[in-house]
Structures are given as C-alpha cells and as structure tokens.
C-alpha atoms as a PDB file:
ATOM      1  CA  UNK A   1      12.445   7.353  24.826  1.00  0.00           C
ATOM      2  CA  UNK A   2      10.732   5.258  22.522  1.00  0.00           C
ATOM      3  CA  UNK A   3       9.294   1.731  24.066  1.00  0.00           C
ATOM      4  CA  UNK A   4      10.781  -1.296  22.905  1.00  0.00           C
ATOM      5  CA  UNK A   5       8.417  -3.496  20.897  1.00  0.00           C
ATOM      6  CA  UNK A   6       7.926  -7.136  19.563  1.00  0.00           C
ATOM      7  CA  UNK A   7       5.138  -7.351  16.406  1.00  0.00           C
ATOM      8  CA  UNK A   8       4.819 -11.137  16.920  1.00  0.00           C
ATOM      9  CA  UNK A   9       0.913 -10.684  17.603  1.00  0.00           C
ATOM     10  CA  UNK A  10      -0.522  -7.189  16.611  1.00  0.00           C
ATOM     11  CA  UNK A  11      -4.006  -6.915  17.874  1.00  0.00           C
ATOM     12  CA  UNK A  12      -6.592  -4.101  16.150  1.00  0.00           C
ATOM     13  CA  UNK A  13      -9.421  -3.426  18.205  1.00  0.00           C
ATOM     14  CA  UNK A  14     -12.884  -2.997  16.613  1.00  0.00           C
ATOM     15  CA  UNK A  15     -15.848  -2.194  18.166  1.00  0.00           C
ATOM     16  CA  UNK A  16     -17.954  -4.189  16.626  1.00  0.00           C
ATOM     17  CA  UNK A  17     -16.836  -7.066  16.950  1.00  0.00           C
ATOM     18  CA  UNK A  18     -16.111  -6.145  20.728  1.00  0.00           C
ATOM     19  CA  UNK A  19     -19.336  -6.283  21.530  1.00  0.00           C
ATOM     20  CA  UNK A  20     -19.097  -9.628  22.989  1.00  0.00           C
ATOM     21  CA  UNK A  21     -16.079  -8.250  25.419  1.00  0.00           C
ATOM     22  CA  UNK A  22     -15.662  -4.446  25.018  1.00  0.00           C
ATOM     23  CA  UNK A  23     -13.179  -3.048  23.811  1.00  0.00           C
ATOM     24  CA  UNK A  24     -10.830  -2.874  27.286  1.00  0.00           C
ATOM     25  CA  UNK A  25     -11.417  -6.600  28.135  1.00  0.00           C
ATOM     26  CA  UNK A  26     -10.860  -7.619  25.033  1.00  0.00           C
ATOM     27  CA  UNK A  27      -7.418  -6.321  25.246  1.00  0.00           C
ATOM     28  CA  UNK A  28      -6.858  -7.176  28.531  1.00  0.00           C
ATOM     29  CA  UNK A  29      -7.733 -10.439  27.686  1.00  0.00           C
ATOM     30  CA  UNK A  30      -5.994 -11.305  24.433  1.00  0.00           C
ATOM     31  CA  UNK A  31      -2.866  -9.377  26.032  1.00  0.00           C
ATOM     32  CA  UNK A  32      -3.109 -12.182  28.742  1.00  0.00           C
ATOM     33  CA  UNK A  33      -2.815 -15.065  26.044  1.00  0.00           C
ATOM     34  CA  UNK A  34       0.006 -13.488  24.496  1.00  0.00           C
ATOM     35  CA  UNK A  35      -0.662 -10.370  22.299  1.00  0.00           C
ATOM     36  CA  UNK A  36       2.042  -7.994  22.025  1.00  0.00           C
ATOM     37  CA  UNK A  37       0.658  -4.911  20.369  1.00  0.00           C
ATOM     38  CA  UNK A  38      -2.494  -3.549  20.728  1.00  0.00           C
ATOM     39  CA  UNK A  39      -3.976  -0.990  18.114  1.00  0.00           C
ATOM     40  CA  UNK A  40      -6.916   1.113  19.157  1.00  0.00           C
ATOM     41  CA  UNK A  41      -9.507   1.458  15.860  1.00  0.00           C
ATOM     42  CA  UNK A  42     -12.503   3.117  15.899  1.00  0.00           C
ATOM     43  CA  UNK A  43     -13.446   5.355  12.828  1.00  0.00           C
ATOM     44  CA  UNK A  44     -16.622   6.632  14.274  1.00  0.00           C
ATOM     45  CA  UNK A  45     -15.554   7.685  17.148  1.00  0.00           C
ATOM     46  CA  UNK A  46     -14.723  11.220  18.332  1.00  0.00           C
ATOM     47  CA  UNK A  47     -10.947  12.613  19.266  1.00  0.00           C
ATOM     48  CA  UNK A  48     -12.167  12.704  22.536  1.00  0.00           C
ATOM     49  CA  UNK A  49     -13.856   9.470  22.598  1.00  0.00           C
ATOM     50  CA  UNK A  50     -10.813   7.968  21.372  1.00  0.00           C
ATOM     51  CA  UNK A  51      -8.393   9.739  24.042  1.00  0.00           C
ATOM     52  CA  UNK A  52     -10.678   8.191  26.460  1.00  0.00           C
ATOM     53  CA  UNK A  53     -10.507   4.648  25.150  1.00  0.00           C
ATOM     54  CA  UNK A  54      -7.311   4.745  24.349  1.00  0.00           C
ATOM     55  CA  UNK A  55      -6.285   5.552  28.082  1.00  0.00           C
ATOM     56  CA  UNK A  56      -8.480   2.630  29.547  1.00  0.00           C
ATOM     57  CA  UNK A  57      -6.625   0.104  27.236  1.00  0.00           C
ATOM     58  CA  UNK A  58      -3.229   1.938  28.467  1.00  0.00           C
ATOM     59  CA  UNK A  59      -5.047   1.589  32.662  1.00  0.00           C
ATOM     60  CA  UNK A  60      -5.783  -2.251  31.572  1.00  0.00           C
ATOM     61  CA  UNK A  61      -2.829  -3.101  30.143  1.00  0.00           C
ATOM     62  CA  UNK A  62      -0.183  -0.985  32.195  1.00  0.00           C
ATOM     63  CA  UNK A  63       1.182  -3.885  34.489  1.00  0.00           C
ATOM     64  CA  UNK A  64       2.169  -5.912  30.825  1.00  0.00           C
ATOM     65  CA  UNK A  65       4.843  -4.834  28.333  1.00  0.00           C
ATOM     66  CA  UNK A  66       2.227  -4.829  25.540  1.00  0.00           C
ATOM     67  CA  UNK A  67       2.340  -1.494  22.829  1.00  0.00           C
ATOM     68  CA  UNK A  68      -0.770   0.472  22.868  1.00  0.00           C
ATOM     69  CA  UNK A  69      -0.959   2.140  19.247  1.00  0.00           C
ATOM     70  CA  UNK A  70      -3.538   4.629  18.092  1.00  0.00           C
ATOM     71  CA  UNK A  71      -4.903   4.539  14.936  1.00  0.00           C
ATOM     72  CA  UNK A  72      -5.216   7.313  12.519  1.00  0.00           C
ATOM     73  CA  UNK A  73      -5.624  10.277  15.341  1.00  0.00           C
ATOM     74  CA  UNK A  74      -2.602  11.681  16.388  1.00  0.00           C
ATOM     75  CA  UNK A  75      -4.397  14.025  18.480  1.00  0.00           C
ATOM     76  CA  UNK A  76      -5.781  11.377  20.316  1.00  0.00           C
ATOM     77  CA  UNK A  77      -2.230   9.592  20.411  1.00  0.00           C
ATOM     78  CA  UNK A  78      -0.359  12.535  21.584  1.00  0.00           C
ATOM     79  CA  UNK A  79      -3.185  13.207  24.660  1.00  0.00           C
ATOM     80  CA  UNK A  80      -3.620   9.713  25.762  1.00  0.00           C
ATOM     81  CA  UNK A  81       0.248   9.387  25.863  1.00  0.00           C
ATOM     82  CA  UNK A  82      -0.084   5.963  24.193  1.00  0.00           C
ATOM     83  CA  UNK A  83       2.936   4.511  22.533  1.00  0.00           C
ATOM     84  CA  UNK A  84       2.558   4.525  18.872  1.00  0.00           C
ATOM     85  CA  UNK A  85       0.298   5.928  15.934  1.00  0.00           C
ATOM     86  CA  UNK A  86      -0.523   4.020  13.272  1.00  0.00           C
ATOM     87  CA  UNK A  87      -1.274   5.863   9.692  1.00  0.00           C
ATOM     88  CA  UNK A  88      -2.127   4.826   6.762  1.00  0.00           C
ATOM     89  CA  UNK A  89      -0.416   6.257   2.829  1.00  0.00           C
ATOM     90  CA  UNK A  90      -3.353   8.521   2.626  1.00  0.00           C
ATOM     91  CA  UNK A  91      -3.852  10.321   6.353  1.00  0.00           C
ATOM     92  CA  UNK A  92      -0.378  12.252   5.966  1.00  0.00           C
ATOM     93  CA  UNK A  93       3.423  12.508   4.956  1.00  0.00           C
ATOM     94  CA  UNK A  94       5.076  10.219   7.742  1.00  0.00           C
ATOM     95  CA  UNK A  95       7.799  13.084   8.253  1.00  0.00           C
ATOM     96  CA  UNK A  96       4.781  15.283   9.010  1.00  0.00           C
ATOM     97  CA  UNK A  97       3.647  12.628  11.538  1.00  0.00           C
ATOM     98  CA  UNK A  98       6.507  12.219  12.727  1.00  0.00           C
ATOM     99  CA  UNK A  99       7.280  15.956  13.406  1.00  0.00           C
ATOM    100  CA  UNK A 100       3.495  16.076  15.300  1.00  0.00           C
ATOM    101  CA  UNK A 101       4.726  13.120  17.589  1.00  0.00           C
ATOM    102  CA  UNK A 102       8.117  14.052  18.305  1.00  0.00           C
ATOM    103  CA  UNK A 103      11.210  11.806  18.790  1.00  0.00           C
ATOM    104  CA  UNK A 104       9.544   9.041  21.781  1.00  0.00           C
ATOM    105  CA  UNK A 105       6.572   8.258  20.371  1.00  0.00           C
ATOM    106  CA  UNK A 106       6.787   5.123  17.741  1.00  0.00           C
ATOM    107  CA  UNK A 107       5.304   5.533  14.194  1.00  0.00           C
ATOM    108  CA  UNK A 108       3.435   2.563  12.006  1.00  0.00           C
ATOM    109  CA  UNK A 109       2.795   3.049   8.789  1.00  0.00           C
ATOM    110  CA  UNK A 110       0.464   0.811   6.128  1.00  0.00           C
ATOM    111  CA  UNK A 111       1.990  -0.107   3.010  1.00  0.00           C
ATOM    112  CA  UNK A 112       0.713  -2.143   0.125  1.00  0.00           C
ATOM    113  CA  UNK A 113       3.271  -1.984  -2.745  1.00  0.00           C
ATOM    114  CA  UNK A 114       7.490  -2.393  -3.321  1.00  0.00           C
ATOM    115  CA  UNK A 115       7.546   1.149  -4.069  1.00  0.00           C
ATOM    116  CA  UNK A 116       6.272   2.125  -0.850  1.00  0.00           C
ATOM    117  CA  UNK A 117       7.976  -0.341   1.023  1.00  0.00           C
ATOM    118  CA  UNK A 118      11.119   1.348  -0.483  1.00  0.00           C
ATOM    119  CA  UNK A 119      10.400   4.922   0.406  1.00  0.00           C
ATOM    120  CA  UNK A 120       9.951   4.207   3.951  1.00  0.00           C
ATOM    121  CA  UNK A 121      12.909   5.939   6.210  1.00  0.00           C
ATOM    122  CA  UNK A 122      14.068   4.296   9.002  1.00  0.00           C
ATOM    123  CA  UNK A 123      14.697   7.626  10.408  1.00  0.00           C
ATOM    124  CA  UNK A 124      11.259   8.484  10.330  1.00  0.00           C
ATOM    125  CA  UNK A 125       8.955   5.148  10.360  1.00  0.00           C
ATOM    126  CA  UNK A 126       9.678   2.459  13.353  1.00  0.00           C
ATOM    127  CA  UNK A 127       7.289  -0.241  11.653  1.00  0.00           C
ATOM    128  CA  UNK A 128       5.287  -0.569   8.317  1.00  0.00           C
ATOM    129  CA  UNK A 129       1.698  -2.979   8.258  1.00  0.00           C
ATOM    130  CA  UNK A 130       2.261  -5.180   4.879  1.00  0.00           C
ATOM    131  CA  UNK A 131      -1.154  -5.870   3.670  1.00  0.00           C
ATOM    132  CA  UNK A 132      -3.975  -6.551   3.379  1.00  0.00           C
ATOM    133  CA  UNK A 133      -2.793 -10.196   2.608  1.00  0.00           C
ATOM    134  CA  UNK A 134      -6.740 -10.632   1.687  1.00  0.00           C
ATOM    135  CA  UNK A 135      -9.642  -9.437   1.624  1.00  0.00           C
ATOM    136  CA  UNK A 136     -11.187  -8.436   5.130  1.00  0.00           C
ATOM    137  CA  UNK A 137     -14.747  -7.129   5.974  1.00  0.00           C
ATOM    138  CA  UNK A 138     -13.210  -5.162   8.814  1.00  0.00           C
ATOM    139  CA  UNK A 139     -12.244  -3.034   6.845  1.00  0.00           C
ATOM    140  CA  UNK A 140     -14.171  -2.952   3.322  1.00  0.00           C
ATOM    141  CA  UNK A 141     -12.134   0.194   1.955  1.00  0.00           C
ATOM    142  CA  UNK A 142      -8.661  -1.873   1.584  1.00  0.00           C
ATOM    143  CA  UNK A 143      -6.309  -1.648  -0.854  1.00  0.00           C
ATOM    144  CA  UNK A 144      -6.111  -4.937  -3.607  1.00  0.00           C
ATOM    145  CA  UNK A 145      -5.197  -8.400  -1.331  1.00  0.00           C
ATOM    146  CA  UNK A 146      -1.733  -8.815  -2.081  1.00  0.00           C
ATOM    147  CA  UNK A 147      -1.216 -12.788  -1.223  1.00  0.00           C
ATOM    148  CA  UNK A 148       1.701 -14.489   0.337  1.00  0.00           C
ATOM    149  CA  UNK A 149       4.009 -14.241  -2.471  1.00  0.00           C
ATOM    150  CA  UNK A 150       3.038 -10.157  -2.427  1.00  0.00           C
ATOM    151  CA  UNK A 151       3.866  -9.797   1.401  1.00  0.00           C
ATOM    152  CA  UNK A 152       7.376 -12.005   0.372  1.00  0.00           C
ATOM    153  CA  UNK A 153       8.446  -9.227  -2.363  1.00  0.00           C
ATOM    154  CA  UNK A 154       7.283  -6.240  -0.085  1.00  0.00           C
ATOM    155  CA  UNK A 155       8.965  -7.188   3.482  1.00  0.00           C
ATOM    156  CA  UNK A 156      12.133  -8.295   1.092  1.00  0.00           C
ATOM    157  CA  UNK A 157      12.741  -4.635  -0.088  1.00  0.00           C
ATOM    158  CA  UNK A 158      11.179  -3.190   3.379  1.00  0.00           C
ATOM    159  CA  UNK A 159      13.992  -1.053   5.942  1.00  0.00           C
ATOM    160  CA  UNK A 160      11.770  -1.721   8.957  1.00  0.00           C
ATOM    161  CA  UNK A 161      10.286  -4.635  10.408  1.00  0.00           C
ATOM    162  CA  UNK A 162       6.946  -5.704   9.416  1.00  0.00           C
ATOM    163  CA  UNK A 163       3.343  -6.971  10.491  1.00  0.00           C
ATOM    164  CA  UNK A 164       1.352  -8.488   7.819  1.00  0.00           C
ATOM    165  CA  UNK A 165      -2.356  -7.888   8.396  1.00  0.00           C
ATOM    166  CA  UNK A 166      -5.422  -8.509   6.186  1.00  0.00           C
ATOM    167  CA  UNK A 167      -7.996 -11.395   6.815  1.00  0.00           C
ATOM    168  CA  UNK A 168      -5.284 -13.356   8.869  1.00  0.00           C
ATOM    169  CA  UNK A 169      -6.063 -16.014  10.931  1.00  0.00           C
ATOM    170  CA  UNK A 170      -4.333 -19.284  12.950  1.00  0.00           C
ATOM    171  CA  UNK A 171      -4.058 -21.348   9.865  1.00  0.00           C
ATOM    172  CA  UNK A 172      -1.722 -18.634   8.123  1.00  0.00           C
ATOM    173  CA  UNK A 173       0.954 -18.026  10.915  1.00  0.00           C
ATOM    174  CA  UNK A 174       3.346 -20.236   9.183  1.00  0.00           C
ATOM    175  CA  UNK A 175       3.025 -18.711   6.347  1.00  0.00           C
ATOM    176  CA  UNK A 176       3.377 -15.110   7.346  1.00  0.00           C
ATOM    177  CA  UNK A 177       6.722 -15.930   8.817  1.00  0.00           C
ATOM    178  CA  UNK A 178       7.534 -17.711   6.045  1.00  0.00           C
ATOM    179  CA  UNK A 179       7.627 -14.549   3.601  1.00  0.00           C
ATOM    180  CA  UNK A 180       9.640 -13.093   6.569  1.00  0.00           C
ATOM    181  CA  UNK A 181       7.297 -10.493   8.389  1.00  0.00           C
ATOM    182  CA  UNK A 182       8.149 -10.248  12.060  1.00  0.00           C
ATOM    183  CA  UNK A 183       4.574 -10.735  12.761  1.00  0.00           C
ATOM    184  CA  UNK A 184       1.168 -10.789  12.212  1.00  0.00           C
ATOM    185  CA  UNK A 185      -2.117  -8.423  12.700  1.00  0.00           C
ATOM    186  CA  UNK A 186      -5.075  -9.697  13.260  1.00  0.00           C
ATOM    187  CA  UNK A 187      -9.258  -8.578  13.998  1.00  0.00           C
ATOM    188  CA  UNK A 188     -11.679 -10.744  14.124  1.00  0.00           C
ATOM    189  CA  UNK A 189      -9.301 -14.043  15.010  1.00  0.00           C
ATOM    190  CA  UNK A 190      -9.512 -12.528  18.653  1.00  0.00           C
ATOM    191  CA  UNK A 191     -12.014  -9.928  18.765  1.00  0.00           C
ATOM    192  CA  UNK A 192     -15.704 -11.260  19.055  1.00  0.00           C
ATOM    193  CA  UNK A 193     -14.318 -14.446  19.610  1.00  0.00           C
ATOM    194  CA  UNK A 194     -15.767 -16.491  22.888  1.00  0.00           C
ATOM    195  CA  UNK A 195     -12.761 -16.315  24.738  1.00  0.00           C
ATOM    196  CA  UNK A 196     -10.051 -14.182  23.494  1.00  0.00           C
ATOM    197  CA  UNK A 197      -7.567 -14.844  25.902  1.00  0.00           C
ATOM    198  CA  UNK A 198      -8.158 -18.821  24.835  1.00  0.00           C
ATOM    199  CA  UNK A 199      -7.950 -17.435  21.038  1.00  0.00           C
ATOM    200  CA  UNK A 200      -4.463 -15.380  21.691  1.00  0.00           C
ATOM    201  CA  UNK A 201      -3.149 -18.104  23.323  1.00  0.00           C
ATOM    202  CA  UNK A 202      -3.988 -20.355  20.257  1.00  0.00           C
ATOM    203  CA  UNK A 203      -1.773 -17.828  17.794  1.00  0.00           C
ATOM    204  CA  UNK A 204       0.957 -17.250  20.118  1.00  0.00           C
ATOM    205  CA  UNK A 205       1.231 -21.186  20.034  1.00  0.00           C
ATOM    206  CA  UNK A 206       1.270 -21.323  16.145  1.00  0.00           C
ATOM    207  CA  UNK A 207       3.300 -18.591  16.203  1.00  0.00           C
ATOM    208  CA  UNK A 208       5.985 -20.647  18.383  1.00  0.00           C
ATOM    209  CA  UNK A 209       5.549 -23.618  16.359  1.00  0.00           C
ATOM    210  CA  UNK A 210       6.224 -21.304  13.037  1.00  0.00           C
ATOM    211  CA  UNK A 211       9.568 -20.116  14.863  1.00  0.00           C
ATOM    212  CA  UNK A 212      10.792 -23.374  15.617  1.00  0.00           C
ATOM    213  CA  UNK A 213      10.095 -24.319  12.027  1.00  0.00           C
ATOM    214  CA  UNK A 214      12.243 -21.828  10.213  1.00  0.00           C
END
C-alpha cells in the first residue's frame, strides 16, 4: 500500500553541502523542524552506496511519518524499501518506472513545461517536481528557470499535486503557494545550514503563515 504523503516541505539531500551534518543528521534534523519528504541525491554515488544511505535515512527517520524518496536509482529504491523514486523526463518512461516499482511504491516525476505537465497520468505518477523556479548551483545541468508565473501555468494544467523546487528559499514560500503548488523543495535552505532543524523550523513557519494567507 502506498504511504500517505504531504509535499508541504520536500527536502533533497546533497552531500556536499552535508558536510557540515551528514547526510543522516541532516535529515533527522530538518525532519525534526518540520520536513515532510525527504529525497536521497547523490549522483556519484554507487547503487550500493545509495541502498546503504538510503536505509540509514529510513533507520533515522522511522519513528516520524516523513517520505523517504530515492532519486534517480530505482534499484536502489526497490532494495532499500524506501517509499518513493523520484525521476526525472530523461531517466525513463514513467509507465516503465512504474512497472519496475510495482503498485506500493510512490512515483515523482520532474517536469518543466505545460506539455509535460499534461501528459502526466494519474494512474501512473503520484507527484510531479515543477521547476526549477531558478537557477540553482545544486544542480548546474537544469532545465531553463521557469519563474513564478511559469510554476502558476504548469501546476494549473497539472493532474497531480505538485512541489516546486529550484533555488527556493524562506523568502519565496508565499509565493510558491500562491501559484498553487502543494509545496516546496528545497537544498541548500536546510542542508549546510548551521542548524537545520532551526532552518526547517523557519520554512514550516512561513509555510503556515502562507496557508493562513490564502
């Protein structure tokens, strides 16, 4: 059965900005201040390297009701028994994906355009990642920023709900939820931070506040 999830405050992991806090605190951490999803990225890691961190972050976070997501690998997502891949338009077909996981794991899938947005079956795809809003380091090979009024026009013509992600940080909550994504992604506003927990806490506030304002 697939886990029920909340998008509010999506969390990608990156190890190098984890150096600070690795990779496992960090999540425990920013899961403590109010993250609700977790993604586990590391693109130079191995399968198995990945199958190992991904079942530490599941150990650390398996008392909360936080989503542990992996990235890219479904190898790694089907071993470590984590609750959702992630993929991106160019890893695979999401029915493919889909047909790899089976029926209880959840899918993600990034999408940067209307058309895409529109193609997505609900059937097949629990979530889509809207972005990037801008321009990020953490990930230099992104697709063109698409701006506030871009996430608007994609989540409008969207089937599934929606995480914006892309350069995100607490000053832009309101208007994420504004264009009417059901939540936000973000790196580096938690991860290599001081205190994560402290900066979670700080977004799930905002992210309150935004609520109350619509």
């Amino acid at each position: 059965m697939k886990k029920p999830f909340d998008l509010s405050l999506y969390l990608v992991l990156d190890p190098d900005l984890c150096q600070r806090h690795s990779m496992v605190e960090t999540a425990r951490e920013a899961v403590a201040g109010g993250v609700t999803v977790v993604q586990v990225r590391h693109k130079h890691a191995s399968t198995a390297e990945r199958i190992a961190l991904a079942r530490s972050v599941k150990d650390a976070l398996r008392d909360t009701s936080a989503l542990v997501v992996m990235n890219d690998d479904i190898d790694a997502a089907i071993a470590a028994e984590v609750d959702a891949v992630h993929i991106g338009q160019r890893d695979m077909p999401p029915a493919l994906a889909r047909e790899r996981i089976g029926p209880d794991m959840l899918l993600g899938l990034s999408v940067n355009v209307e058309s895409a947005a529109q193609a997505v079956d609900p059937r097949v795809v629990d979530y889509a990642g809207i972005g990037p809003v801008f321009a990020t380091p953490t990930k230099p090979d992104h697709e063109q920023p698409i701006g506030f009024d871009g996430l608007a026009r994609i989540v409008a013509v969207c089937p599934v709900p929606t995480v914006a992600i892309g350069g995100l940080k607490r000053q832009h909550v309101s208007d994420v939820f504004a264009a009417g994504a059901h939540g936000l992604a973000v790196v580096s506003a938690i991860c290599g931070t001081p205190d994560p927990r402290q900066s979670a806490a700080k977004l799930w506030a905002a992210i309150g506040q935004a609520h109350s304002g619509l």
